[in-house]
N, C-alpha and C. Protein backbone atom coordinates (compact mmCIF):
# COMPACT_ATOMS: atom_id res chain seq x y z
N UNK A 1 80.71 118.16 45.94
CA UNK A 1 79.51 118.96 45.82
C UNK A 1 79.90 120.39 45.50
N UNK A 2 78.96 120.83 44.45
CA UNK A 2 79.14 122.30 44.41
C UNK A 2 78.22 123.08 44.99
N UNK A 3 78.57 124.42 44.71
CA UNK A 3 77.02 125.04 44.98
C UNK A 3 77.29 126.55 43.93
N UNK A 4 76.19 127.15 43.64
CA UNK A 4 76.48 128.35 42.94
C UNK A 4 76.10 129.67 43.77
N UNK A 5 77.01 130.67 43.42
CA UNK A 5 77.45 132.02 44.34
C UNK A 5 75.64 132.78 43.75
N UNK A 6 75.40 133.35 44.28
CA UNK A 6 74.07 134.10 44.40
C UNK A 6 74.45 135.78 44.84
N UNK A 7 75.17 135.62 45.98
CA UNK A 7 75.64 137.48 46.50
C UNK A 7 77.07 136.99 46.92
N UNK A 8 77.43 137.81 47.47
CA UNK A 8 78.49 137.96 48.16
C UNK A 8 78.77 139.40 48.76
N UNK A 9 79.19 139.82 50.07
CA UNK A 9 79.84 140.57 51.13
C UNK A 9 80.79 140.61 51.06
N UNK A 10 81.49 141.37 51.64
CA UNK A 10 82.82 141.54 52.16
C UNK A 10 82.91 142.28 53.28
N UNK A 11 83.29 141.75 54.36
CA UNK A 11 83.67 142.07 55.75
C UNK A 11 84.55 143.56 55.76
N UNK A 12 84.29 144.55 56.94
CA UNK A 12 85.34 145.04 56.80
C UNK A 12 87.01 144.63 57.31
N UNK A 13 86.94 143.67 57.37
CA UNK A 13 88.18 143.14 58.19
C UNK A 13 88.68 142.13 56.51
N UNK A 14 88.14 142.11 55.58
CA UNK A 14 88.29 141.58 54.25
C UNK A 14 87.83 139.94 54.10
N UNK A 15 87.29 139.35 55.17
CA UNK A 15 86.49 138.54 55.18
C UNK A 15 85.32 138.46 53.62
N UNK A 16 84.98 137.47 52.96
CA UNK A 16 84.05 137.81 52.18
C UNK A 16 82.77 136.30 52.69
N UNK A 17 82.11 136.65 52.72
CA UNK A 17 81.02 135.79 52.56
C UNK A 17 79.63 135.78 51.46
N UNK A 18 79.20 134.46 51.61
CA UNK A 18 78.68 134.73 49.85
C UNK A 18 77.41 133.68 50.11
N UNK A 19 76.71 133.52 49.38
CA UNK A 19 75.27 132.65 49.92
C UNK A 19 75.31 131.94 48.52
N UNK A 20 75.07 130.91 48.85
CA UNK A 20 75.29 129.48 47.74
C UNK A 20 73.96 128.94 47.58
N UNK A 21 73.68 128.53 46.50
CA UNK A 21 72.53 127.86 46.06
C UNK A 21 72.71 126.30 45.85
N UNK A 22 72.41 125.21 46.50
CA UNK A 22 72.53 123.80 46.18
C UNK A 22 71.17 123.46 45.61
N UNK A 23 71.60 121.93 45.43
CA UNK A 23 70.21 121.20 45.15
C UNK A 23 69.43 121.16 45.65
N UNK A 24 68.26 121.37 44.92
CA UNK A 24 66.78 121.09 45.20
C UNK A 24 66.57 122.78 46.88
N UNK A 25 66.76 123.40 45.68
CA UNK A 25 66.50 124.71 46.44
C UNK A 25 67.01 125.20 47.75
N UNK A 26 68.43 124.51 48.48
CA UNK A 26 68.87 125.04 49.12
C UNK A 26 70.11 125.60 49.55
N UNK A 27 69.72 126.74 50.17
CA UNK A 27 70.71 127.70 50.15
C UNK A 27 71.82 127.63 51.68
N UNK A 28 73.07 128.01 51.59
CA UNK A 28 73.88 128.24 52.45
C UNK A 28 74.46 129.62 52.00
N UNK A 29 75.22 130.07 53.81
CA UNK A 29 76.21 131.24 53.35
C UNK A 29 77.75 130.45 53.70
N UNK A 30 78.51 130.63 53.05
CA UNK A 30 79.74 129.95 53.44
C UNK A 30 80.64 131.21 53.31
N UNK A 31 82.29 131.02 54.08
CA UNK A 31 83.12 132.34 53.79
C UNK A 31 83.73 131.65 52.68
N UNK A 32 84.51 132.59 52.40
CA UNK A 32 84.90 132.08 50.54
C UNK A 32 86.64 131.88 51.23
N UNK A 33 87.36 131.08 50.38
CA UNK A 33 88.58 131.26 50.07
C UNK A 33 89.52 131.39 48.67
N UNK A 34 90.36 131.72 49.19
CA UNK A 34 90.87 132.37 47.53
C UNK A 34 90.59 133.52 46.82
N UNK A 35 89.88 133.77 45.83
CA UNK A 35 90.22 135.30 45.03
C UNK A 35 88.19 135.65 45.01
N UNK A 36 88.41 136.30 44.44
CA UNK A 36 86.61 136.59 44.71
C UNK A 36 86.13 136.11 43.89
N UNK A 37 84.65 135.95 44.06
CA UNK A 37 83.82 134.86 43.37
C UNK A 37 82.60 135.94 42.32
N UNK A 38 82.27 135.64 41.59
CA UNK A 38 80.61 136.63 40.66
C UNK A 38 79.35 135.54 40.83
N UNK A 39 78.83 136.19 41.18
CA UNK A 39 77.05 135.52 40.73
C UNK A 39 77.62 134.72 39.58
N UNK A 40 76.89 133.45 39.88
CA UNK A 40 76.37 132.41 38.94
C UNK A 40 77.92 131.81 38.90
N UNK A 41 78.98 132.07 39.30
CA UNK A 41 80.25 131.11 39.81
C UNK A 41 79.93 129.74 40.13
N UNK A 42 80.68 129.09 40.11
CA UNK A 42 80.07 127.40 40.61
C UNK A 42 81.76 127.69 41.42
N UNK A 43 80.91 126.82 42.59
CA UNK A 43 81.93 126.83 43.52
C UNK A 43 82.29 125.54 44.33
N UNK A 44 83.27 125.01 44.46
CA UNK A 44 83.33 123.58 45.26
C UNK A 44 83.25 124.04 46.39
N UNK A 45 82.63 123.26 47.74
CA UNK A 45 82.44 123.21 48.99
C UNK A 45 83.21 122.50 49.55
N UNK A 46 84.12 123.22 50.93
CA UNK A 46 84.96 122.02 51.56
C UNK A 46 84.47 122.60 53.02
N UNK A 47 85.29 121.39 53.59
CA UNK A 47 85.25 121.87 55.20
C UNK A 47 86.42 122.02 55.55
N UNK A 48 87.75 122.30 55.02
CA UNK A 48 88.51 122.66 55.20
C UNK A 48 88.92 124.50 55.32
N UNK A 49 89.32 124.66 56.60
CA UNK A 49 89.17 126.05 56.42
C UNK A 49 90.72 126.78 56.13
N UNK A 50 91.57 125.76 55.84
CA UNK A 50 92.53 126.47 54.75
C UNK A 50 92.89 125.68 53.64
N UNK A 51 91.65 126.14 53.14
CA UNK A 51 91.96 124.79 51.64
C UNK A 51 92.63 126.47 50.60
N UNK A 52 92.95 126.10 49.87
CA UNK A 52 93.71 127.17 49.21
C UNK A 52 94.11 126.63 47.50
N UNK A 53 93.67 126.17 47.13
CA UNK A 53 93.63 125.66 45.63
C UNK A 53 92.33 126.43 45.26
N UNK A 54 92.84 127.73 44.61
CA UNK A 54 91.85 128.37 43.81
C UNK A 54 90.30 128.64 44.86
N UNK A 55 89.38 129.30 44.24
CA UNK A 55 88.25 129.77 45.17
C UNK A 55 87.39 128.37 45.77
N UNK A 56 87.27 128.77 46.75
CA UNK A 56 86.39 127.42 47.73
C UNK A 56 85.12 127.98 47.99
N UNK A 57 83.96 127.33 48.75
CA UNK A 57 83.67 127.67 49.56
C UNK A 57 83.39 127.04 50.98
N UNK A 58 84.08 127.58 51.83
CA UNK A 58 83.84 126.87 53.20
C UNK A 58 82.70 126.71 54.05
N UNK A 59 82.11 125.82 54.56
CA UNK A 59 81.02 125.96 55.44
C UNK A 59 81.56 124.38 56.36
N UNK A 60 81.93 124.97 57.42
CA UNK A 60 82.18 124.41 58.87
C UNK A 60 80.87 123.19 58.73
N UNK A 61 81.37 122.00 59.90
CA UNK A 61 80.68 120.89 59.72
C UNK A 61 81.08 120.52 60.84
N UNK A 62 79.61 120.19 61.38
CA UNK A 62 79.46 119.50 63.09
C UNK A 62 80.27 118.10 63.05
N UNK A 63 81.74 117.81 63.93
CA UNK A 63 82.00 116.43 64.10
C UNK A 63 81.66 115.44 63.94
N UNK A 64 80.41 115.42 64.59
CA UNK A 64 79.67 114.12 63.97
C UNK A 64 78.33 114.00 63.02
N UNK A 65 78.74 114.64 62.38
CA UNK A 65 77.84 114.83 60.63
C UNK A 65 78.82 114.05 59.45
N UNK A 66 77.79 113.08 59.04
CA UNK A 66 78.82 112.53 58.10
C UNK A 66 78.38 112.74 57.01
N UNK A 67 79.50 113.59 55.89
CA UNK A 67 78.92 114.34 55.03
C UNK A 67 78.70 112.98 53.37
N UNK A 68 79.16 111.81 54.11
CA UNK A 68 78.59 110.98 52.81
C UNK A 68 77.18 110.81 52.52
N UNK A 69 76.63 111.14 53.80
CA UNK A 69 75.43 110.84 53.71
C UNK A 69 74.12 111.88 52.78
N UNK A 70 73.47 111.16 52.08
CA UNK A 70 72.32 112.58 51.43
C UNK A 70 71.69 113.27 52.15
């Protein structure tokens, strides 16, 4: 799944966070990994919070959420 970058922050601690647009109109903020992202970026989503192959975006996932599901 992707989602596309809309804003993005940057922490002062260099944290960046960025608010993603998915399907059918909904939005997340996820922290980013990797290099910085621009509006209208398409971005892959993981739940890995050191995924490190190029820009991510992370958004944490409750244990028992199974993300195959729609």
């Amino acid at each position: 799944m992707q989602g596309t970058v809309e804003q993005t922050t940057t922490l002062s601690d260099g944290t960046v966070l960025a608010t993603l647009s998915l399907d059918r109109g909904l939005r997340v903020v996820a922290r980013l990994t990797g290099t910085a992202a621009k509006p209208g970026q398409e971005l892959p989503l993981t739940n890995d919070p050191h995924a490190i192959s190029g820009v991510t975006a992370y958004i944490p996932l409750h244990p028992n959420l199974n993300e195959d599901q729609p």
